[in-house]
C-alpha atoms as a PDB file:
ATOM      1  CA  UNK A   1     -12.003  64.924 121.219  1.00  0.00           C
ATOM      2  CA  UNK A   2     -11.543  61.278 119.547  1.00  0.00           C
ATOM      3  CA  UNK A   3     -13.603  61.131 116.229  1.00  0.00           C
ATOM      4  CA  UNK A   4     -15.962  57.636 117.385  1.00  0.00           C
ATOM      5  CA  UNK A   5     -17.008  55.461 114.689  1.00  0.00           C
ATOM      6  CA  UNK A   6     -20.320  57.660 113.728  1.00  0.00           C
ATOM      7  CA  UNK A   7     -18.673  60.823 113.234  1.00  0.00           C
ATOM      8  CA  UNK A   8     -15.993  59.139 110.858  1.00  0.00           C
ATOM      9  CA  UNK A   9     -19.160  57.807 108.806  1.00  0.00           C
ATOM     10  CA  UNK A  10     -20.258  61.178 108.474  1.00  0.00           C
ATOM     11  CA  UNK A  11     -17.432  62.944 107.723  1.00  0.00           C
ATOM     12  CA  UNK A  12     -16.845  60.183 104.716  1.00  0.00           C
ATOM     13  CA  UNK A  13     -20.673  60.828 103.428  1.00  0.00           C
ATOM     14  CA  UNK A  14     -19.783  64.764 103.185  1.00  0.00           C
ATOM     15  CA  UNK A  15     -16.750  63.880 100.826  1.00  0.00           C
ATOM     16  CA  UNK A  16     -19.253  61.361  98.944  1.00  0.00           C
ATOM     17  CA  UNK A  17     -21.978  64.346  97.963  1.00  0.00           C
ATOM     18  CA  UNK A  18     -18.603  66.422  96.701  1.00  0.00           C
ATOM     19  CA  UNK A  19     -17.626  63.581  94.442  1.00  0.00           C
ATOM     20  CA  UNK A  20     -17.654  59.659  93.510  1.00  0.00           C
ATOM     21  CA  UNK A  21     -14.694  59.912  92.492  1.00  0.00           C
ATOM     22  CA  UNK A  22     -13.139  56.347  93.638  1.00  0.00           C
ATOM     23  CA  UNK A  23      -9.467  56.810  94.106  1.00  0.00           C
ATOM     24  CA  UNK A  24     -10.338  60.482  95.931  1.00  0.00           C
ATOM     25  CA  UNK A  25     -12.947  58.214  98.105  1.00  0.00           C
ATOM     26  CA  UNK A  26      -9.930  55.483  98.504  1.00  0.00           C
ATOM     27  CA  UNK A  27      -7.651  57.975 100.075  1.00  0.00           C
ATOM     28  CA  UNK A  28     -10.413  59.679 102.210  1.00  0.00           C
ATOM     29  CA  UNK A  29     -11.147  56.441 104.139  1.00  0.00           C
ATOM     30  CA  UNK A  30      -7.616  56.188 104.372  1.00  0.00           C
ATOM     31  CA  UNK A  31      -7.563  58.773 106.118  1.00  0.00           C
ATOM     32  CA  UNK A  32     -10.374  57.943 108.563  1.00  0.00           C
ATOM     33  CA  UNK A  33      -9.419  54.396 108.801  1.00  0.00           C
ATOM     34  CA  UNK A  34      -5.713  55.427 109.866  1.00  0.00           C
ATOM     35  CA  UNK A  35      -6.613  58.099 112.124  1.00  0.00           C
ATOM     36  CA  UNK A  36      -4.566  58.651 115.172  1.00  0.00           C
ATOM     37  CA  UNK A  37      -6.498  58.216 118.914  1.00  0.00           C
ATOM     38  CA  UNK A  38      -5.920  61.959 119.150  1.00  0.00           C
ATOM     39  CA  UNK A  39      -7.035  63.396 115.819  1.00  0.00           C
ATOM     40  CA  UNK A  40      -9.847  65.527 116.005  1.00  0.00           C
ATOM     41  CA  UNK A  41     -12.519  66.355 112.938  1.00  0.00           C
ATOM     42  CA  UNK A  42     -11.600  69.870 112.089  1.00  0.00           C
ATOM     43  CA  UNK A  43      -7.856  68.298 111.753  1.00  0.00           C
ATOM     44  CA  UNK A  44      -9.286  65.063 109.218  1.00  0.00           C
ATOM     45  CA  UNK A  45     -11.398  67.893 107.191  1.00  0.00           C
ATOM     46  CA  UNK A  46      -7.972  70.129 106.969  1.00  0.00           C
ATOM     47  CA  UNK A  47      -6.488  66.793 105.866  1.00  0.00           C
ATOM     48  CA  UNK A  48      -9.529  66.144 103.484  1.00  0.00           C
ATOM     49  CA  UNK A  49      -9.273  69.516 101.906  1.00  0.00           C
ATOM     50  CA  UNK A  50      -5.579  69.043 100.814  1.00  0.00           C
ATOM     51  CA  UNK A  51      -6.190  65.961  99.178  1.00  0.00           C
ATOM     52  CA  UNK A  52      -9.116  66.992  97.480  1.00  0.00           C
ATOM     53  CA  UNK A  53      -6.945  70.461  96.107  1.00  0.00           C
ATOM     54  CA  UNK A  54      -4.719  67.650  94.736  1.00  0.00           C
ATOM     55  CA  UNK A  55      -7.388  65.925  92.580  1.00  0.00           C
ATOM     56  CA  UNK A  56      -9.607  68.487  91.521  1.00  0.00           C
ATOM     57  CA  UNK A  57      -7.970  72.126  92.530  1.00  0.00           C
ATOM     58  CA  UNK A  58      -9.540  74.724  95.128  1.00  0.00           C
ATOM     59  CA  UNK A  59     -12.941  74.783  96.225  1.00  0.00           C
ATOM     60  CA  UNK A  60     -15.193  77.406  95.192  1.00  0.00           C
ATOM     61  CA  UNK A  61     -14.367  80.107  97.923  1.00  0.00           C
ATOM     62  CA  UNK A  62     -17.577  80.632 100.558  1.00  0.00           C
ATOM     63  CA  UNK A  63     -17.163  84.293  99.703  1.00  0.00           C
ATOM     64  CA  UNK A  64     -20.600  85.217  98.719  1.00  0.00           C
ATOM     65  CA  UNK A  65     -21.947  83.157 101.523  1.00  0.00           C
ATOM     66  CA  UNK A  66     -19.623  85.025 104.327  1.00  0.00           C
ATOM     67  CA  UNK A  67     -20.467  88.079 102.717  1.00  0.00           C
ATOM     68  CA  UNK A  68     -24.373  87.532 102.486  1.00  0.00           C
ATOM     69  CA  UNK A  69     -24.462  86.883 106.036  1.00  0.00           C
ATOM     70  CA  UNK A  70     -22.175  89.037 107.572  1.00  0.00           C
ATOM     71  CA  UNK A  71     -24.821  91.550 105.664  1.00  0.00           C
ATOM     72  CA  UNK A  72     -27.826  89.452 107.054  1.00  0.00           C
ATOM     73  CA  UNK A  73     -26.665  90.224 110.630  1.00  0.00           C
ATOM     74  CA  UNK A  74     -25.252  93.511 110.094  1.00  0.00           C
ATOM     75  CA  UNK A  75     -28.642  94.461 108.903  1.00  0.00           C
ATOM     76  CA  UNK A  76     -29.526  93.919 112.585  1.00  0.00           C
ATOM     77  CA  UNK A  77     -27.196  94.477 114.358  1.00  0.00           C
ATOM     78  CA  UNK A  78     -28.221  98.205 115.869  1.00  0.00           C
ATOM     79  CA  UNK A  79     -31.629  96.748 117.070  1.00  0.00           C
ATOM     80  CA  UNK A  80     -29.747  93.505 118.406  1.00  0.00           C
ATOM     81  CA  UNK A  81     -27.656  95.917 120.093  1.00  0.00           C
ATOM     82  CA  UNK A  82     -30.905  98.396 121.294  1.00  0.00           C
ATOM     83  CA  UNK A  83     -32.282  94.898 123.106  1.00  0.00           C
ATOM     84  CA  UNK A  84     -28.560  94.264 124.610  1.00  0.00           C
ATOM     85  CA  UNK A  85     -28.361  97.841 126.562  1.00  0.00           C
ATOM     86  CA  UNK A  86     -31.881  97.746 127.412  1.00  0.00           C
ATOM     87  CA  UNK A  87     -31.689  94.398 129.398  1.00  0.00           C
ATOM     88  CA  UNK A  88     -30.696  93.731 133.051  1.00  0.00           C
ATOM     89  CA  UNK A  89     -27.635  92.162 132.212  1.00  0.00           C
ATOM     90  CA  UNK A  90     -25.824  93.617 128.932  1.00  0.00           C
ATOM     91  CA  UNK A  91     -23.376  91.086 129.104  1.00  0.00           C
ATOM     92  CA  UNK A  92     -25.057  88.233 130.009  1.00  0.00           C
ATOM     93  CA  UNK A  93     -27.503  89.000 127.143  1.00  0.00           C
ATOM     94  CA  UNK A  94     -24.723  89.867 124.495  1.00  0.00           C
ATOM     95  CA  UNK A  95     -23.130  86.247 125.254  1.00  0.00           C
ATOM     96  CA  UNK A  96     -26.333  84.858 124.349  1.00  0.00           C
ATOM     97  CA  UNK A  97     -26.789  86.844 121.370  1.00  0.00           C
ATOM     98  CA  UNK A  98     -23.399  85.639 120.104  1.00  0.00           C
ATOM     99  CA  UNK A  99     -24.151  81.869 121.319  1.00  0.00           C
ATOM    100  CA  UNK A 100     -27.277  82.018 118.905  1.00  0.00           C
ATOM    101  CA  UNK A 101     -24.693  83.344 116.128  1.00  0.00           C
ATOM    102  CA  UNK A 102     -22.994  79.692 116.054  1.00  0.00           C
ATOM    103  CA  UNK A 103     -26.184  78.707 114.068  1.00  0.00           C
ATOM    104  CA  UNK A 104     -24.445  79.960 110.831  1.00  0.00           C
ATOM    105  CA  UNK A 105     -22.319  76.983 110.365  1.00  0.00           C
ATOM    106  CA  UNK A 106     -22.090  75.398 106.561  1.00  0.00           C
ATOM    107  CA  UNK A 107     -19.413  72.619 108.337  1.00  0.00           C
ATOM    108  CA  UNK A 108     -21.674  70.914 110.994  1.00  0.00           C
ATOM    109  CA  UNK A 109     -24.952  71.155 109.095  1.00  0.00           C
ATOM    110  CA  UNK A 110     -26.746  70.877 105.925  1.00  0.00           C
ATOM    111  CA  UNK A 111     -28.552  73.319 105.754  1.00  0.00           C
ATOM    112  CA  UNK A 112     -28.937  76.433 107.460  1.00  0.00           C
ATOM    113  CA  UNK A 113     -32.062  78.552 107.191  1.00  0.00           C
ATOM    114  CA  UNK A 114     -32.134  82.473 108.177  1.00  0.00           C
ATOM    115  CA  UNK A 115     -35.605  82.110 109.195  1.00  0.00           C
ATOM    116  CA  UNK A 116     -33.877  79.926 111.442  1.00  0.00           C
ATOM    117  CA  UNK A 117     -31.288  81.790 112.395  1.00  0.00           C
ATOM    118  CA  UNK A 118     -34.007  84.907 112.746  1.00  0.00           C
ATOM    119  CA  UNK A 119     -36.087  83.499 115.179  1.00  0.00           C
ATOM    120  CA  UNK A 120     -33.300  81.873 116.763  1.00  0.00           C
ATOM    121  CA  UNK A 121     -32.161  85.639 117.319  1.00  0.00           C
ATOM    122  CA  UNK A 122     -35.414  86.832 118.803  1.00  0.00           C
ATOM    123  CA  UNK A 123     -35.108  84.024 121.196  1.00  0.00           C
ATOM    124  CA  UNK A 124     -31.810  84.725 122.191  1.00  0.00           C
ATOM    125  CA  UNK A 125     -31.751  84.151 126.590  1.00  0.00           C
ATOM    126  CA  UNK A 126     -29.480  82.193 129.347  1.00  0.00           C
ATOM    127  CA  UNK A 127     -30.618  79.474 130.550  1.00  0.00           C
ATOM    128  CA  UNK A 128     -30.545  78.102 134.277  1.00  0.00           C
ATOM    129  CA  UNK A 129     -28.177  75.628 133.723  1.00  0.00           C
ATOM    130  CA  UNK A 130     -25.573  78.841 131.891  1.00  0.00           C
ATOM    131  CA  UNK A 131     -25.903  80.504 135.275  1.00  0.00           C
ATOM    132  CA  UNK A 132     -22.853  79.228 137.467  1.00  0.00           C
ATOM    133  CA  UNK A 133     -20.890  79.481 134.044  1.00  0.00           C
ATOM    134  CA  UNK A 134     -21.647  82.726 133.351  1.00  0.00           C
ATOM    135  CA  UNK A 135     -21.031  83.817 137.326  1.00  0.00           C
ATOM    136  CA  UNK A 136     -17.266  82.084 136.440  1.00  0.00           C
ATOM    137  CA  UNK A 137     -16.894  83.496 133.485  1.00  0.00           C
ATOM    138  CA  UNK A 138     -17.702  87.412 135.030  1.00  0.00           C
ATOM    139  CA  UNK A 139     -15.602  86.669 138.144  1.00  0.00           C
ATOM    140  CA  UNK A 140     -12.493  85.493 135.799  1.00  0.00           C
ATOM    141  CA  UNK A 141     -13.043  88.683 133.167  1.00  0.00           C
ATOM    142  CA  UNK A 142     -13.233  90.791 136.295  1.00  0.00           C
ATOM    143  CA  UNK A 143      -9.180  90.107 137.885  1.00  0.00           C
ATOM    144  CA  UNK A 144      -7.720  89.582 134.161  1.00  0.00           C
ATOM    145  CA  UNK A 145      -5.955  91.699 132.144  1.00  0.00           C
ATOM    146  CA  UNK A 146      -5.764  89.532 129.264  1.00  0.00           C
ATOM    147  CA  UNK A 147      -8.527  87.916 127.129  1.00  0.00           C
ATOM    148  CA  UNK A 148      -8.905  85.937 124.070  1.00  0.00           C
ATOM    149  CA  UNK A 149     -11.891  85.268 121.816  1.00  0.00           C
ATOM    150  CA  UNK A 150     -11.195  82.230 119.413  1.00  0.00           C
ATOM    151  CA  UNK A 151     -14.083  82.894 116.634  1.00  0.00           C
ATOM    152  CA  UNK A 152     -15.819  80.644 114.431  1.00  0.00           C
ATOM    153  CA  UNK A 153     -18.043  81.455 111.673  1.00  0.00           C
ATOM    154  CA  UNK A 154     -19.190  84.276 109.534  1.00  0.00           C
ATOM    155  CA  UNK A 155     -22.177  86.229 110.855  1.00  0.00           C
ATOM    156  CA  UNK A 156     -21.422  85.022 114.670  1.00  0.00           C
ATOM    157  CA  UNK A 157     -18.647  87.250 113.763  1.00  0.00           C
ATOM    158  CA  UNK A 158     -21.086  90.104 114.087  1.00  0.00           C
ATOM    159  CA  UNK A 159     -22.313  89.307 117.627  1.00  0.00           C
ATOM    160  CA  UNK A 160     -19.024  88.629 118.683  1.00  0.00           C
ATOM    161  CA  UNK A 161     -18.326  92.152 118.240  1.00  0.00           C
ATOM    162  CA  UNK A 162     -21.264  93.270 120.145  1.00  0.00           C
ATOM    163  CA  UNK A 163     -20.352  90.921 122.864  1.00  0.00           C
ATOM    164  CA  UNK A 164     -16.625  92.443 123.057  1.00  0.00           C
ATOM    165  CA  UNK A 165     -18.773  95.979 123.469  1.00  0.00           C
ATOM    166  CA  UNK A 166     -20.312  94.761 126.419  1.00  0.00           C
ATOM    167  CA  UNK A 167     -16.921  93.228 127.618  1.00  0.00           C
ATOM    168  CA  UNK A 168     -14.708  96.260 127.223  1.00  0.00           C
ATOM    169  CA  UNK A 169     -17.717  98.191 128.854  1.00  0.00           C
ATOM    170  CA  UNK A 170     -17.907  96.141 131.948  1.00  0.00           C
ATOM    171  CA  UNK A 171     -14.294  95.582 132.253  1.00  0.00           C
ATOM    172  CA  UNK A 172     -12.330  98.690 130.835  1.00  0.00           C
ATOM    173  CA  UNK A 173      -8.966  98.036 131.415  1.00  0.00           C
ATOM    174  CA  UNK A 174      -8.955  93.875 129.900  1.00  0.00           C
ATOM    175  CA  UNK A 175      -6.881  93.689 127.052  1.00  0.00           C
ATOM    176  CA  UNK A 176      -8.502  92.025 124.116  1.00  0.00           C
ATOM    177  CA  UNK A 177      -7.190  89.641 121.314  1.00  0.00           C
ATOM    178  CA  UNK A 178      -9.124  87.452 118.525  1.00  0.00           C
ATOM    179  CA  UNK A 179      -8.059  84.766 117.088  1.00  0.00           C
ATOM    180  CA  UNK A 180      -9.673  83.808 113.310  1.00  0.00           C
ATOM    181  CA  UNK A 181      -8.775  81.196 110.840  1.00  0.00           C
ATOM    182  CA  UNK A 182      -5.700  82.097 108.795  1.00  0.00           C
ATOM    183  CA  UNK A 183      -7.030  80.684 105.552  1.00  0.00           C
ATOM    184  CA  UNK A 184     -10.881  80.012 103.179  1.00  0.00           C
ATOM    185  CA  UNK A 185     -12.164  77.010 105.053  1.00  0.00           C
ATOM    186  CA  UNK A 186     -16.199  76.795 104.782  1.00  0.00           C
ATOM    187  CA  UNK A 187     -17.491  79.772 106.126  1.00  0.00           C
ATOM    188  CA  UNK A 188     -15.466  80.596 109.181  1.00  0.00           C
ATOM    189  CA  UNK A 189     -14.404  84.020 109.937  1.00  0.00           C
ATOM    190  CA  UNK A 190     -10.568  85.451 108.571  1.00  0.00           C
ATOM    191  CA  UNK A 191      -8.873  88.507 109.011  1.00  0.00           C
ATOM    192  CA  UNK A 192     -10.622  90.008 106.234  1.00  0.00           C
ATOM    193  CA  UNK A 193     -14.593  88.976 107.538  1.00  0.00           C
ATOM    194  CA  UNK A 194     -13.258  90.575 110.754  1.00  0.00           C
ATOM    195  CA  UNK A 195     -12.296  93.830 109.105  1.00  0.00           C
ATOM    196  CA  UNK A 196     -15.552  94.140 107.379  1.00  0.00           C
ATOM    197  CA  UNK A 197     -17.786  93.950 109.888  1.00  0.00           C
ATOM    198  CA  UNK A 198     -15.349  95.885 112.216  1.00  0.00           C
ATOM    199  CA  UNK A 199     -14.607  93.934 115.427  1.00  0.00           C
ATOM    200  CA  UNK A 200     -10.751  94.462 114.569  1.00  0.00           C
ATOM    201  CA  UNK A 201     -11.757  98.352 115.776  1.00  0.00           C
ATOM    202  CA  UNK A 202     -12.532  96.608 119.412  1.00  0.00           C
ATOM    203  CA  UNK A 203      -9.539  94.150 119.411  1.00  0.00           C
ATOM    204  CA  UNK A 204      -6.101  92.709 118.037  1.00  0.00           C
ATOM    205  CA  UNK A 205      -7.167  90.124 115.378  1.00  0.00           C
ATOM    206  CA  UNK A 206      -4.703  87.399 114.825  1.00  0.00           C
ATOM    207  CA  UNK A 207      -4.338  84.421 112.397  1.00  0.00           C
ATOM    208  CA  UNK A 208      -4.560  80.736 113.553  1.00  0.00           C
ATOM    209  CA  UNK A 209      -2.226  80.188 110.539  1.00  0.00           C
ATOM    210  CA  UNK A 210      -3.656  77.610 108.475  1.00  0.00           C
ATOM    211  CA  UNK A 211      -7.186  77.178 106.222  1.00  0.00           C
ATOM    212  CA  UNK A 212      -8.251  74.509 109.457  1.00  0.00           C
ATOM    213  CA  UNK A 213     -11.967  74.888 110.741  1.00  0.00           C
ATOM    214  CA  UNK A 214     -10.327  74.523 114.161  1.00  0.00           C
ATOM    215  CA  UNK A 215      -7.916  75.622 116.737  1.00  0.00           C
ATOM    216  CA  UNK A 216      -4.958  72.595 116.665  1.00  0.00           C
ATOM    217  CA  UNK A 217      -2.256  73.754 119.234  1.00  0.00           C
ATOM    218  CA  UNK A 218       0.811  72.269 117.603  1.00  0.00           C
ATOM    219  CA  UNK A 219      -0.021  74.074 113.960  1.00  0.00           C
ATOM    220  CA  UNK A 220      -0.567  77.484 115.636  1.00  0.00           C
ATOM    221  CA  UNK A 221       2.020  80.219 114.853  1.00  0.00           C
ATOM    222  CA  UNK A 222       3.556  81.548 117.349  1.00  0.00           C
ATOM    223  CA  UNK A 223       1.674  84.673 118.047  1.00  0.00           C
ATOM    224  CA  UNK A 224      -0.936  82.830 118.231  1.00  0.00           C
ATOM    225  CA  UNK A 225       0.176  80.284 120.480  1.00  0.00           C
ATOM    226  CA  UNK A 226       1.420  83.140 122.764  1.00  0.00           C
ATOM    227  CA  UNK A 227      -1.890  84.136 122.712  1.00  0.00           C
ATOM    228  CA  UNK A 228      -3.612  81.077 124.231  1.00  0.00           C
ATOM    229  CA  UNK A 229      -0.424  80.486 127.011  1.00  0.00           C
ATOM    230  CA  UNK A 230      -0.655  84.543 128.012  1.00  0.00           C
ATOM    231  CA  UNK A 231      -4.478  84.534 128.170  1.00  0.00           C
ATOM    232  CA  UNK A 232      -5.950  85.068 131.746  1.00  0.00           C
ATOM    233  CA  UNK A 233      -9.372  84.638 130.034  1.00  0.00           C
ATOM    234  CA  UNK A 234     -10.132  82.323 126.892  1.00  0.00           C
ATOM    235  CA  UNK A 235     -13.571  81.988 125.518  1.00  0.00           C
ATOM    236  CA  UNK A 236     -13.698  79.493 122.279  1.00  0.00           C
ATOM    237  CA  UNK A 237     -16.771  79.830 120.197  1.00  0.00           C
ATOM    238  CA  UNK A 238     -18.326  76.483 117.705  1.00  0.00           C
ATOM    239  CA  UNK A 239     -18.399  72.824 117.575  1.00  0.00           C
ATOM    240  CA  UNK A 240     -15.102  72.769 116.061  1.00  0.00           C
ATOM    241  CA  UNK A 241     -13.122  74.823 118.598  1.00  0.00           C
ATOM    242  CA  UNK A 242     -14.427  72.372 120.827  1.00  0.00           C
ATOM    243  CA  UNK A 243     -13.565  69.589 119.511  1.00  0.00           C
ATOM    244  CA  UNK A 244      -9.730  71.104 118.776  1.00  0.00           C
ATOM    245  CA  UNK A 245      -8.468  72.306 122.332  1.00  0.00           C
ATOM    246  CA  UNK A 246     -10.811  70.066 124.751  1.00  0.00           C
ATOM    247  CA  UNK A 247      -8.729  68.038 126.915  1.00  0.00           C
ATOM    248  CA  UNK A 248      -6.076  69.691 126.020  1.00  0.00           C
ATOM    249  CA  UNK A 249      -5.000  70.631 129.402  1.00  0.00           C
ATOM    250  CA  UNK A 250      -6.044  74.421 128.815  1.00  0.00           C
ATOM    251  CA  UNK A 251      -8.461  76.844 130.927  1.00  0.00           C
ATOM    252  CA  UNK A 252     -11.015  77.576 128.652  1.00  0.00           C
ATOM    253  CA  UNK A 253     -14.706  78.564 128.540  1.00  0.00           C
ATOM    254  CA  UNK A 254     -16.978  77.583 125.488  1.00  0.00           C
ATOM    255  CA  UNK A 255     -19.605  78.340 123.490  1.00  0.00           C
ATOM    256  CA  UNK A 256     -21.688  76.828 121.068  1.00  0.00           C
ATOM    257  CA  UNK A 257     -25.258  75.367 119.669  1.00  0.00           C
ATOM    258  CA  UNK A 258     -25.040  71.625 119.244  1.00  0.00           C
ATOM    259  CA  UNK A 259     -25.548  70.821 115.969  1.00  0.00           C
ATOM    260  CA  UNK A 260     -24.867  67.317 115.341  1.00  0.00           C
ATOM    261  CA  UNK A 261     -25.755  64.256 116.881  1.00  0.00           C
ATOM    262  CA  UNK A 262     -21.850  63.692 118.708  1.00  0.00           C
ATOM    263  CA  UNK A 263     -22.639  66.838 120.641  1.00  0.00           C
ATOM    264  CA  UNK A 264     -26.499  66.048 121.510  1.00  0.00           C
ATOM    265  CA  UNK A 265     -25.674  62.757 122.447  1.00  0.00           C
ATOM    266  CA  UNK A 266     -22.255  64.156 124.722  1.00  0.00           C
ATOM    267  CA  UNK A 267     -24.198  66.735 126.297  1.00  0.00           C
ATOM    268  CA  UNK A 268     -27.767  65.156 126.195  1.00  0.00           C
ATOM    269  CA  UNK A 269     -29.773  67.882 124.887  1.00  0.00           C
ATOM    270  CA  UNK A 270     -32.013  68.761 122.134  1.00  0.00           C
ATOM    271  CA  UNK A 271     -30.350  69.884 118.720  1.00  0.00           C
ATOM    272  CA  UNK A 272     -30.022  73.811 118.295  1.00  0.00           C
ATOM    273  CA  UNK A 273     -29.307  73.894 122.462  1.00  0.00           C
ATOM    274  CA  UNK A 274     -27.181  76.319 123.566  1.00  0.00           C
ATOM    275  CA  UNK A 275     -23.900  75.418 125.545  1.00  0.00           C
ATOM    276  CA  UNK A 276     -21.827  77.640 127.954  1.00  0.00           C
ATOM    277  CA  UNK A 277     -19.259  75.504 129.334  1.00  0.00           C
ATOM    278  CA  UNK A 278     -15.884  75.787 131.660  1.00  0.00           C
ATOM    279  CA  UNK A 279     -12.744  73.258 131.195  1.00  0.00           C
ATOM    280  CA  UNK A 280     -10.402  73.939 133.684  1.00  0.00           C
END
């Protein structure tokens, strides 16, 4: 996705509440003002980071955050998991459950709230509009042998997992991969998050590679590139996934809550909605 004019302003504001530094600013807008047609945001924040490592060393590592909310949702994860078998469609319900888990996202917003994220949990549903995805998506799952789960944040991480339960339920025999960030960037799930909260015991985790709050196709390793080409299902969760592999020429299904005004304004919908999407 191209970064338009007003998602370049607010991508320099975020590096302005870090620092006034005006030489760090200097080479930010660089940055932005220089950007190629194809650059996408997650790739500009990667760029960011590196810069800002160079002026004023690492960031202070999201650890406590990851780990506070990883705990948060943990702490509810056997009654979010009671309402999942109890409902009509386990599946159906468990891929809203994890939809509502791209709340937790320290990149695209402010703030975020766990009363927020709470009630947005006991609200969890499909809506109409999800329905012919979601018929796609079950149809797809149910002559593959191969899927992939590209995570995104922290927390999500935890519904993801109950998700994959309902997955490897319904469809036995589907191999399962995961893809996570292969470095700290803001609060998005790594090999260790996944460990702790245990979806590696449901699925082969592997690294993206790089600290990069997306999925960029030509810095992928290998094994994770073979990952994406060899899927017969992919299913990309967050904002920044999106805005990584879209028109990419890939088969993918996404998830995600829109957050910010580029994805309220693309899909015309209320903030906080709740996407299920197909990109053939």
């Amino acid at each position: 996705m191209r970064v338009p004019e007003s998602c370049a302003e607010c991508l320099y504001d975020k590096q302005k509440h870090l620092t006034d530094d005006v030489k760090y600013l200097s080479e930010i807008k660089s940055i932005i003002d220089n950007r190629d047609e194809d650059d996408t945001s997650p790739y500009l924040v990667y760029k960011f980071n590196r810069v800002y490592e160079q002026y004023f060393g690492k960031k202070a590592p999201y650890r406590e955050i990851k780990k506070r909310y990883n705990d948060l949702v943990l702490s509810v994860e056997e009654t979010v998991r009671n309402r999942i078998e109890a409902s009509e469609d386990p599946l159906a319900k468990a891929l809203a459950y994890a939809r509502v888990g791209n709340y937790i996202d320290f990149g695209a917003m402010n703030h975020v709230d766990e009363e927020t994220f709470l009630s947005l949990l006991d609200n969890a549903q499909l809506q109409d509009r999800d329905a012919k995805v979601i018929r796609s998506f079950v149809e797809q799952c149910g002559t593959a042998h191969s899927f992939l789960l590209i995570t995104d944040n922290c927390g999500e991480i935890v519904l993801d997992k109950l998700f994959l339960e309902q997955l490897h339920k319904r469809f036995p025999d589907l191999t399962i991969d995961v893809l996570v960030r292969g470095g700290e960037v803001l609060n998005d799930a790594t090999q260790e998050g996944a460990e702790d909260v245990g979806i590696d015991r449901l699925a082969n985790v592997i690294s993206n590679g790089l600290p990069i709050a997306g999925t960029v196709y030509s810095m992928l390793p290998d094994q994770a590139k073979g990952a994406l080409d060899h899927a017969d299902v992919i299913l990309a969760k967050g904002q920044g996934n999106y805005e990584s592999l879209c028109n990419q020429g890939m088969h993918i299904f996404y998830s995600f809550l829109c957050k910010c005004e580029l994805f309220t304004s693309r899909f015309r919908v209320p903030k906080l909605t709740g996407i299920f999407v197909e990109e053939r």
